[in-house]
PDB file of N, CA and C in Angstrom:
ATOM      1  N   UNK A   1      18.927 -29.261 -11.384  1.00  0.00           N
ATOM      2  CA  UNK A   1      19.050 -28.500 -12.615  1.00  0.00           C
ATOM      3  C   UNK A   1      18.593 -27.063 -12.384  1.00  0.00           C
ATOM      4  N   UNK A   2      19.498 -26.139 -12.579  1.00  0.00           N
ATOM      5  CA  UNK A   2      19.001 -24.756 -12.359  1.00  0.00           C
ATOM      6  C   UNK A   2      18.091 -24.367 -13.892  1.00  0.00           C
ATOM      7  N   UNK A   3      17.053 -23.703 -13.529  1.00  0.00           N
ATOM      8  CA  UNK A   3      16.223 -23.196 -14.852  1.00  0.00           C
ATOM      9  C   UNK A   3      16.927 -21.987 -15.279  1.00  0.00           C
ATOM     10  N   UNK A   4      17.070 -21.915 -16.423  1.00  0.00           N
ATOM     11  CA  UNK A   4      17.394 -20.367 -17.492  1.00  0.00           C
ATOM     12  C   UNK A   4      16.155 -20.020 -18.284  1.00  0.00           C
ATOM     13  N   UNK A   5      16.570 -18.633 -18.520  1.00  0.00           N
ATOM     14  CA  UNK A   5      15.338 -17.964 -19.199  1.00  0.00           C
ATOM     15  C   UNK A   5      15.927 -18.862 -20.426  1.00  0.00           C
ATOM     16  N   UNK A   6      16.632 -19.980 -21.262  1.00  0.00           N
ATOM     17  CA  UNK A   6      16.647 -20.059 -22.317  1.00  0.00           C
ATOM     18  C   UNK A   6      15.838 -21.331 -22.368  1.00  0.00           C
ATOM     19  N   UNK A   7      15.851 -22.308 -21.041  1.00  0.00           N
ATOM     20  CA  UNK A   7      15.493 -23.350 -20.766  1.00  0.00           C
ATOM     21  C   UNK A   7      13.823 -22.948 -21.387  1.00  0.00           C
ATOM     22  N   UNK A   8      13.131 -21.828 -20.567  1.00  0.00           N
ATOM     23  CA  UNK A   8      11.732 -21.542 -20.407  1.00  0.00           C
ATOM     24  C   UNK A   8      11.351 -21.036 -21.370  1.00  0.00           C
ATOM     25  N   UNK A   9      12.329 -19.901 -22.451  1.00  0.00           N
ATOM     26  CA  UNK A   9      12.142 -19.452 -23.713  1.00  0.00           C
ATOM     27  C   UNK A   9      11.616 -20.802 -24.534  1.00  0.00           C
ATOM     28  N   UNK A  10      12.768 -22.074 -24.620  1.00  0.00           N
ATOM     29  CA  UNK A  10      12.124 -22.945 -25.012  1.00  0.00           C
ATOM     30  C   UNK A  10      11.108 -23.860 -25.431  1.00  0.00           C
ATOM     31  N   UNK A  11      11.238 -24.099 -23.675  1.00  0.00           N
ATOM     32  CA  UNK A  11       9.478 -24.972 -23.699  1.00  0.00           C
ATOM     33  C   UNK A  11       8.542 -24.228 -23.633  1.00  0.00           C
ATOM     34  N   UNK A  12       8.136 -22.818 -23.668  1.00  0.00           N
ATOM     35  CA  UNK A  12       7.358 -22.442 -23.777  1.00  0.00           C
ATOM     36  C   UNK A  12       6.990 -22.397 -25.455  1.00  0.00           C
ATOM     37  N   UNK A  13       7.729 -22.287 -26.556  1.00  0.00           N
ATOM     38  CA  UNK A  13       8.141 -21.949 -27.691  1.00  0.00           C
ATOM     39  C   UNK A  13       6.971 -23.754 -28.676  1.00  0.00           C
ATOM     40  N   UNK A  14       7.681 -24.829 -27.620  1.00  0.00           N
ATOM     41  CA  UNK A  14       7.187 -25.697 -28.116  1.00  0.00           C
ATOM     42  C   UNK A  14       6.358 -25.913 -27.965  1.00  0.00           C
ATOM     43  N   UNK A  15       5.851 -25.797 -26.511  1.00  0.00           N
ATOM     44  CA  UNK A  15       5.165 -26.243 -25.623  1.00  0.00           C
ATOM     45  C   UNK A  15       3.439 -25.693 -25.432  1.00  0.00           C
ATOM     46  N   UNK A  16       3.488 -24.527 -26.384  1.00  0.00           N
ATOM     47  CA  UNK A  16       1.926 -23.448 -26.313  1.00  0.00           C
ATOM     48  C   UNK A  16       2.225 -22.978 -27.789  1.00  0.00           C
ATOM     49  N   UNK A  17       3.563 -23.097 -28.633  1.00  0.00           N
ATOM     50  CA  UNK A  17       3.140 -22.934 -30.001  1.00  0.00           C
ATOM     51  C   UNK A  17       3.704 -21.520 -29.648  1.00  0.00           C
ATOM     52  N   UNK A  18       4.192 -20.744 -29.040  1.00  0.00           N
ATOM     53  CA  UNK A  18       4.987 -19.398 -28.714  1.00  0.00           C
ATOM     54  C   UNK A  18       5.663 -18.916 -30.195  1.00  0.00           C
ATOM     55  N   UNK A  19       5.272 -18.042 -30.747  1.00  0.00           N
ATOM     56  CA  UNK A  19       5.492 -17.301 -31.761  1.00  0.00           C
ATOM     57  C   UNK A  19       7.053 -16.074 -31.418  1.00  0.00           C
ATOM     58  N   UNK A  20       6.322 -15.675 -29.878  1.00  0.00           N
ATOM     59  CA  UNK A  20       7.593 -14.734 -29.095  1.00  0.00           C
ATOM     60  C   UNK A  20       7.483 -14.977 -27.883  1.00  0.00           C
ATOM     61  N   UNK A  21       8.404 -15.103 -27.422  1.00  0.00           N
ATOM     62  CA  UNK A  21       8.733 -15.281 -25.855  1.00  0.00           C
ATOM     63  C   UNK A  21       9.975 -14.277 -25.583  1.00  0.00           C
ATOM     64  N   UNK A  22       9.650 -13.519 -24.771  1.00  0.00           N
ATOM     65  CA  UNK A  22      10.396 -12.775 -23.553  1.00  0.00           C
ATOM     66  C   UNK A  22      10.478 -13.165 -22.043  1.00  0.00           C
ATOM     67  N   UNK A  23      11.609 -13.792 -21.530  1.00  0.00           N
ATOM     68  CA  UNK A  23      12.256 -13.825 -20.587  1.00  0.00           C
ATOM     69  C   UNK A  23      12.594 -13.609 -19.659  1.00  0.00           C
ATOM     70  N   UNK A  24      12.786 -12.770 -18.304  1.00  0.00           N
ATOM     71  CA  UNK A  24      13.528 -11.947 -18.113  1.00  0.00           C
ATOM     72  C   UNK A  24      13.793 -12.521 -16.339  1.00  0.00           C
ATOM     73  N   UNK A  25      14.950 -12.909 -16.098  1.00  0.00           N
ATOM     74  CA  UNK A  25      15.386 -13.174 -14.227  1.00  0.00           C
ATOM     75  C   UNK A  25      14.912 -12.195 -13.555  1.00  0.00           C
ATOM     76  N   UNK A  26      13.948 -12.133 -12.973  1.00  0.00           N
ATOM     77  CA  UNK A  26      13.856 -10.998 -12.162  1.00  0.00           C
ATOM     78  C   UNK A  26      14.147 -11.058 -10.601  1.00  0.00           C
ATOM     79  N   UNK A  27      14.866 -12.232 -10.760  1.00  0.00           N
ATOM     80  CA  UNK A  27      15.883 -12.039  -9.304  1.00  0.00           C
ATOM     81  C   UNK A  27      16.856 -11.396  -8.943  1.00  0.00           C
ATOM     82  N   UNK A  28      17.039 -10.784  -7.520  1.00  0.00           N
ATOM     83  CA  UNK A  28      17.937  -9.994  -6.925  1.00  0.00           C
ATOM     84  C   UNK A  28      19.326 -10.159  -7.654  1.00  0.00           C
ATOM     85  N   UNK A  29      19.252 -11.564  -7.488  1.00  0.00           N
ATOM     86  CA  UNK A  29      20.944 -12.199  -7.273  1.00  0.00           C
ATOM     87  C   UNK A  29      20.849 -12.783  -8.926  1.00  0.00           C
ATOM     88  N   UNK A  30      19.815 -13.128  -9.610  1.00  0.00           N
ATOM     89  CA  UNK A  30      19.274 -13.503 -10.849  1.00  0.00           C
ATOM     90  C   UNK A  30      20.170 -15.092 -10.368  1.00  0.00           C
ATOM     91  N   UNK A  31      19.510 -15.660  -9.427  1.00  0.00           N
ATOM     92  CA  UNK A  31      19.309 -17.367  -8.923  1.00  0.00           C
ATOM     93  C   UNK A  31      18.531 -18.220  -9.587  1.00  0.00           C
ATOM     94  N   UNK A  32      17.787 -17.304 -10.779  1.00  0.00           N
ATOM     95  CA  UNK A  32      16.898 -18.101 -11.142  1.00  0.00           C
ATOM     96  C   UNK A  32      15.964 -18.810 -10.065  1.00  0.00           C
ATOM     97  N   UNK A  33      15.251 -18.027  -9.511  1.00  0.00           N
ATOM     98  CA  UNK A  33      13.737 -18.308  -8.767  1.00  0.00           C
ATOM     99  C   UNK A  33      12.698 -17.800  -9.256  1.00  0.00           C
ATOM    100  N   UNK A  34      12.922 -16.077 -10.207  1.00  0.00           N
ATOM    101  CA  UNK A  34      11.948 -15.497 -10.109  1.00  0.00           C
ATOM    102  C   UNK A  34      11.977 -14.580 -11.739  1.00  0.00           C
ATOM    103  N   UNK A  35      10.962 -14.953 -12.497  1.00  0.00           N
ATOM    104  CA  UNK A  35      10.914 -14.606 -13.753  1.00  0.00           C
ATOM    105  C   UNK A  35       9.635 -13.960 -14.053  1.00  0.00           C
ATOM    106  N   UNK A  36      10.193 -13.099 -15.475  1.00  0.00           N
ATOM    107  CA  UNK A  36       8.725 -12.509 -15.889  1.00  0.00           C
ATOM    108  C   UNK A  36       8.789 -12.439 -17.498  1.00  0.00           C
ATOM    109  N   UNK A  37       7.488 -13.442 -18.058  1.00  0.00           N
ATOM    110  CA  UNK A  37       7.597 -13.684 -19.157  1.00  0.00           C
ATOM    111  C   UNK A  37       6.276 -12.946 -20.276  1.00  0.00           C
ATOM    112  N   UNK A  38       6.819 -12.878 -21.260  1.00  0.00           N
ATOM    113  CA  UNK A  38       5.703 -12.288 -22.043  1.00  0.00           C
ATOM    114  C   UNK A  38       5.545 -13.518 -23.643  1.00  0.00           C
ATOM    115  N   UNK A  39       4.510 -13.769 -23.650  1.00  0.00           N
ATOM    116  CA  UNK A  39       4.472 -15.745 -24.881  1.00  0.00           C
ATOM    117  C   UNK A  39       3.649 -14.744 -25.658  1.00  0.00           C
ATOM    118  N   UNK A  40       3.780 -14.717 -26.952  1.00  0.00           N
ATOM    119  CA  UNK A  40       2.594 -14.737 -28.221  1.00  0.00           C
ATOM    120  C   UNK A  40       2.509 -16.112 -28.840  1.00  0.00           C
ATOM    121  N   UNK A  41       0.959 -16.427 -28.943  1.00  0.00           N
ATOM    122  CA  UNK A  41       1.209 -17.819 -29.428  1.00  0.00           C
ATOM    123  C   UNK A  41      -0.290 -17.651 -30.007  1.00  0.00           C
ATOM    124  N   UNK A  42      -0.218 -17.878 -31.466  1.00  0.00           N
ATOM    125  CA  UNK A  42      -1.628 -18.117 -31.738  1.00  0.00           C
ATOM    126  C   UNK A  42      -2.570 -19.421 -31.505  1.00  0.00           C
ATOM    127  N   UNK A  43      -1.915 -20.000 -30.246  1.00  0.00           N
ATOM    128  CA  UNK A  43      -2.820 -21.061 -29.662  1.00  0.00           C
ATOM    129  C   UNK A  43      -3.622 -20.232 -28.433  1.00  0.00           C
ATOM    130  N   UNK A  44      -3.311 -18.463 -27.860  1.00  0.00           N
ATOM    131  CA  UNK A  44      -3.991 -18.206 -27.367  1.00  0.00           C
ATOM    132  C   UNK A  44      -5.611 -17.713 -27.752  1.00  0.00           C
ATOM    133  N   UNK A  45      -5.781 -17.681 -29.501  1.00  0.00           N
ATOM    134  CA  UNK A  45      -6.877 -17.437 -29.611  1.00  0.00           C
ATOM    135  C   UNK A  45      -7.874 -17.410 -29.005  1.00  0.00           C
ATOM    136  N   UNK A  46      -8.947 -16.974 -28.825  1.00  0.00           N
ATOM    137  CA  UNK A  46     -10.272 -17.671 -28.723  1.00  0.00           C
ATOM    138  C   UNK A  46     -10.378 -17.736 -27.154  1.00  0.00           C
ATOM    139  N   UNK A  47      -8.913 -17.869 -26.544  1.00  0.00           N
ATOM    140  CA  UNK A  47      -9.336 -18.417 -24.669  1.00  0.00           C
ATOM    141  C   UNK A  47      -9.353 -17.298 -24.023  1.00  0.00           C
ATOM    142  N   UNK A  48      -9.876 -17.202 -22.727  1.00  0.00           N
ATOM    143  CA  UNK A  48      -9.770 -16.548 -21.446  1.00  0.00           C
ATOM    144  C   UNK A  48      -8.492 -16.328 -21.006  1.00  0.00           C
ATOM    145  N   UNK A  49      -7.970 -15.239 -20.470  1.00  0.00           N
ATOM    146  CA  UNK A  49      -6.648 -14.814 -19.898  1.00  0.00           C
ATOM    147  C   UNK A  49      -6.254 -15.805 -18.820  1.00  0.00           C
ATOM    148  N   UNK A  50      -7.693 -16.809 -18.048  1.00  0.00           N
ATOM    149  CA  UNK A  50      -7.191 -17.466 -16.978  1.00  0.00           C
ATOM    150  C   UNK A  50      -6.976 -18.799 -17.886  1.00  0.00           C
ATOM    151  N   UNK A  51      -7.686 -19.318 -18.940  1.00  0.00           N
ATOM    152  CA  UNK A  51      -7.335 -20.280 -19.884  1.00  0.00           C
ATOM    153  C   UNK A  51      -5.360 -20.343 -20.497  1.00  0.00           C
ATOM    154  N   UNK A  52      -4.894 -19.264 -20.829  1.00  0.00           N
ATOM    155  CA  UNK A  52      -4.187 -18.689 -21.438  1.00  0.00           C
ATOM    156  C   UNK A  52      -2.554 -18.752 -20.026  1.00  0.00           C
ATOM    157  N   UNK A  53      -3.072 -18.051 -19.042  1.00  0.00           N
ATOM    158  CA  UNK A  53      -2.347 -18.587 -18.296  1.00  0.00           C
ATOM    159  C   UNK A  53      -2.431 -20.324 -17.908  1.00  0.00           C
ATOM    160  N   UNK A  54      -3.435 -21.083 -17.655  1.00  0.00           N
ATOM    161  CA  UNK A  54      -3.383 -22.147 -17.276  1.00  0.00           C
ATOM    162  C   UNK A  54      -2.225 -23.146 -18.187  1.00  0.00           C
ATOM    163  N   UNK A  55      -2.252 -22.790 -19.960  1.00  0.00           N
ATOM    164  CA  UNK A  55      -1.805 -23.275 -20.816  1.00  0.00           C
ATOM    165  C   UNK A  55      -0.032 -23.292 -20.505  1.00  0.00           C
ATOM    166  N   UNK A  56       0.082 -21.591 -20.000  1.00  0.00           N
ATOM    167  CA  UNK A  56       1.417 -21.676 -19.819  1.00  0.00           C
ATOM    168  C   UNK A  56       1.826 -22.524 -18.681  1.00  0.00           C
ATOM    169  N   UNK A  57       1.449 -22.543 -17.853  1.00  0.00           N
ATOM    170  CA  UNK A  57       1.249 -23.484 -16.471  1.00  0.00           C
ATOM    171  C   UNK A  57       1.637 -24.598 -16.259  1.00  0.00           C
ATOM    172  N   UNK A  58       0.538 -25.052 -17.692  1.00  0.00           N
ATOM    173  CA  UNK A  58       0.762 -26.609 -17.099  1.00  0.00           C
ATOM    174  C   UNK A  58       2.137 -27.047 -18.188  1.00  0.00           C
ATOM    175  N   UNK A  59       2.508 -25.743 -19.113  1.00  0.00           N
ATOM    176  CA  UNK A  59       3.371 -26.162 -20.075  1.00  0.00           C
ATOM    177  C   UNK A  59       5.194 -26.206 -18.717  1.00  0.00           C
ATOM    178  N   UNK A  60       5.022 -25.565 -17.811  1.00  0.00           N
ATOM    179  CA  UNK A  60       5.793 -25.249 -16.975  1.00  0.00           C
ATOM    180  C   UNK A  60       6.120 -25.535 -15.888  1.00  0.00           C
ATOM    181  N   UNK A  61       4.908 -27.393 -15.474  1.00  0.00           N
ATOM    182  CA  UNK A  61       4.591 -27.157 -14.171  1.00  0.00           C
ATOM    183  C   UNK A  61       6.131 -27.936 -13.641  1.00  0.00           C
ATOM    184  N   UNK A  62       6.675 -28.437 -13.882  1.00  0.00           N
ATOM    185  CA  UNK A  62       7.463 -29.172 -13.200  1.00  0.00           C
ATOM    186  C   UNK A  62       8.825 -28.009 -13.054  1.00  0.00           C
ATOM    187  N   UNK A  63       9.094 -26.834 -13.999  1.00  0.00           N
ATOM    188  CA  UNK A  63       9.618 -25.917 -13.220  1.00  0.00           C
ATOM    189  C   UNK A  63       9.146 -24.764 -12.418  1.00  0.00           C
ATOM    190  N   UNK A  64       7.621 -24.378 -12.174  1.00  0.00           N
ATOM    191  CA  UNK A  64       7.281 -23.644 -11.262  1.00  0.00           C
ATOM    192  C   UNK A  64       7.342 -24.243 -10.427  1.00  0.00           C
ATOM    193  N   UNK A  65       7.629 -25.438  -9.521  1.00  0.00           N
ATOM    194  CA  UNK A  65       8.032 -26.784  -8.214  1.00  0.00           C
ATOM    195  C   UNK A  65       9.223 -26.160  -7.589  1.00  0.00           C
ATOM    196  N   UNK A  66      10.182 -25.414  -8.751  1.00  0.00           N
ATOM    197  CA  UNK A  66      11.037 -24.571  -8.061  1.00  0.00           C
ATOM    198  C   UNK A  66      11.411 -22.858  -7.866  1.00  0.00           C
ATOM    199  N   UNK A  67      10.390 -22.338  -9.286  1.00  0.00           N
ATOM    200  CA  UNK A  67      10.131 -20.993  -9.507  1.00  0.00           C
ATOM    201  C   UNK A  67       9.418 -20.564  -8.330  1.00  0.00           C
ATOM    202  N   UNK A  68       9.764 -19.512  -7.347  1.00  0.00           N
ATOM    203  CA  UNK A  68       8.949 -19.082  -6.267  1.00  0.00           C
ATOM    204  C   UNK A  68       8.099 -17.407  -6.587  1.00  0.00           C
ATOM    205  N   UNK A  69       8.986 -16.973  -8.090  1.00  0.00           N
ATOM    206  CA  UNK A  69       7.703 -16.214  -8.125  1.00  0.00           C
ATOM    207  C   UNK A  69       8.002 -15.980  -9.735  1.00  0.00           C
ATOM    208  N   UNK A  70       6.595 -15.734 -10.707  1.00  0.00           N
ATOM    209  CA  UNK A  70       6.238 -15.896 -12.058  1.00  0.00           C
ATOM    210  C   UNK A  70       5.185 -14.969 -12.399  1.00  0.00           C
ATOM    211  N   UNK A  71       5.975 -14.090 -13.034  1.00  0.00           N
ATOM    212  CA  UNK A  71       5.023 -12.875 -13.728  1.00  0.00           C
ATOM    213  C   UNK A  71       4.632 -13.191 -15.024  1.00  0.00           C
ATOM    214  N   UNK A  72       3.066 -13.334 -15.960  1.00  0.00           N
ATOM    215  CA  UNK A  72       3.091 -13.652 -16.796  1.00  0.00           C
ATOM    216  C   UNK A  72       2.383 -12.905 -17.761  1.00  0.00           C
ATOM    217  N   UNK A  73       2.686 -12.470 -19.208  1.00  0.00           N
ATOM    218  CA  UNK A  73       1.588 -11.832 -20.190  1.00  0.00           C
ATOM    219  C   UNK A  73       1.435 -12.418 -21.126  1.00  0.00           C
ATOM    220  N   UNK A  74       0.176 -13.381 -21.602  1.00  0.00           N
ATOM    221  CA  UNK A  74       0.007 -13.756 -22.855  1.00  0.00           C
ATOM    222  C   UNK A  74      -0.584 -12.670 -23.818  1.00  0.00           C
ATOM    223  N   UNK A  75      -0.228 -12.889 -25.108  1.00  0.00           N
ATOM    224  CA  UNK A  75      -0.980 -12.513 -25.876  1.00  0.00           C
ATOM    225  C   UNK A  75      -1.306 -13.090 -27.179  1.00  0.00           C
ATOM    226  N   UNK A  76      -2.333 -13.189 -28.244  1.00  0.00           N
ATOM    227  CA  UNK A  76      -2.404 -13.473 -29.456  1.00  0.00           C
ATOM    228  C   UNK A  76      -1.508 -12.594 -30.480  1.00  0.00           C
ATOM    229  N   UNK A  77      -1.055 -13.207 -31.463  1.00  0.00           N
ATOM    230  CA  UNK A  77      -0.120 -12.295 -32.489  1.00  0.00           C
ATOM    231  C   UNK A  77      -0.908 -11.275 -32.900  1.00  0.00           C
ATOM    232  N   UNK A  78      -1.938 -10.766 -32.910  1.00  0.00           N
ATOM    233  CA  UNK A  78      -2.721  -9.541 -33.171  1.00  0.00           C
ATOM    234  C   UNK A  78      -2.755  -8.854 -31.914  1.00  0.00           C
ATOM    235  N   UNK A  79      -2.814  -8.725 -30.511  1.00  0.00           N
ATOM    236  CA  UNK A  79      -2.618  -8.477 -29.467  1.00  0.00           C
ATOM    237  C   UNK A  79      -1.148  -8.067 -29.400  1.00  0.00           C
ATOM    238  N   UNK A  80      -0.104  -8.374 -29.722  1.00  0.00           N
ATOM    239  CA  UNK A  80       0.969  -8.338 -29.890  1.00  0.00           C
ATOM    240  C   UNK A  80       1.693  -7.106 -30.734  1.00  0.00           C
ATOM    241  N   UNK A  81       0.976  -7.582 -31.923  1.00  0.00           N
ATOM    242  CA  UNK A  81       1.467  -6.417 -33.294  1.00  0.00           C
ATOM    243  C   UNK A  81       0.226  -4.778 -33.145  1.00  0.00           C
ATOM    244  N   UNK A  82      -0.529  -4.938 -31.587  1.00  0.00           N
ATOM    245  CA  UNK A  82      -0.856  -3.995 -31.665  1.00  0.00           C
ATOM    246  C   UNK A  82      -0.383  -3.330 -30.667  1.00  0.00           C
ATOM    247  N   UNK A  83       0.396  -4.412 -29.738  1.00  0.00           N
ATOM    248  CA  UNK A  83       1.130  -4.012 -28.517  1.00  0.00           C
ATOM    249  C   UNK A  83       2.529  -3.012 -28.774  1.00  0.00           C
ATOM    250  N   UNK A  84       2.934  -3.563 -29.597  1.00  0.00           N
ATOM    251  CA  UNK A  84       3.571  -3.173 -30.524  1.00  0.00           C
ATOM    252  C   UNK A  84       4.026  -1.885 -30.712  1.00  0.00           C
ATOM    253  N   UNK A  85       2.789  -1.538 -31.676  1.00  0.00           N
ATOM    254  CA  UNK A  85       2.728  -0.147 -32.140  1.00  0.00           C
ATOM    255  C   UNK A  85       2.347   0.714 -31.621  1.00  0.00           C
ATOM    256  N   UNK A  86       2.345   0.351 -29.806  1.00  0.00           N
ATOM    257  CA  UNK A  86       1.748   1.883 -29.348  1.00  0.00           C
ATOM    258  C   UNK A  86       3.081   2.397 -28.726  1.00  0.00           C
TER     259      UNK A  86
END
């Protein structure tokens, strides 16, 4: 099964409570190996950036087995709507 950014938009969406998810192939050939995502999810409250990544992680692990490289930015919806406005 090849992964799509719509596949990962997805489960990330369900999967951490993702409010926004951004996408993006950042492969040469866009083979889908190599992505860079940005999740708002107000399940990141309260955690550590390495918490926050772990969440996306393990929400992902059975397609990072084939993702060889994964850029990631969480943020909380206040983190977000201030990201936002600059």
């Amino acid at each position: 099964m090849a992964i799509t950014a719509d596949h990962i938009r997805n489960k990330l969406t369900t999967g951490v409570g993702a409010v926004h998810v951004e996408v993006e192939d950042t492969t040469a050939n866009r083979c889908s190996t190599s992505f860079k995502v940005l999740v708002v999810s107000p399940e990141f409250e309260g955690k550590t950036l390495l918490q926050r990544q772990r969440m996306v992680n393990g929400c992902l692990s059975e397609e990072l087995k084939d993702i060889h490289a994964f850029e990631q930015k969480t943020l909380t919806p206040e983190q977000w709507e201030k990201h936002k406005a600059q």
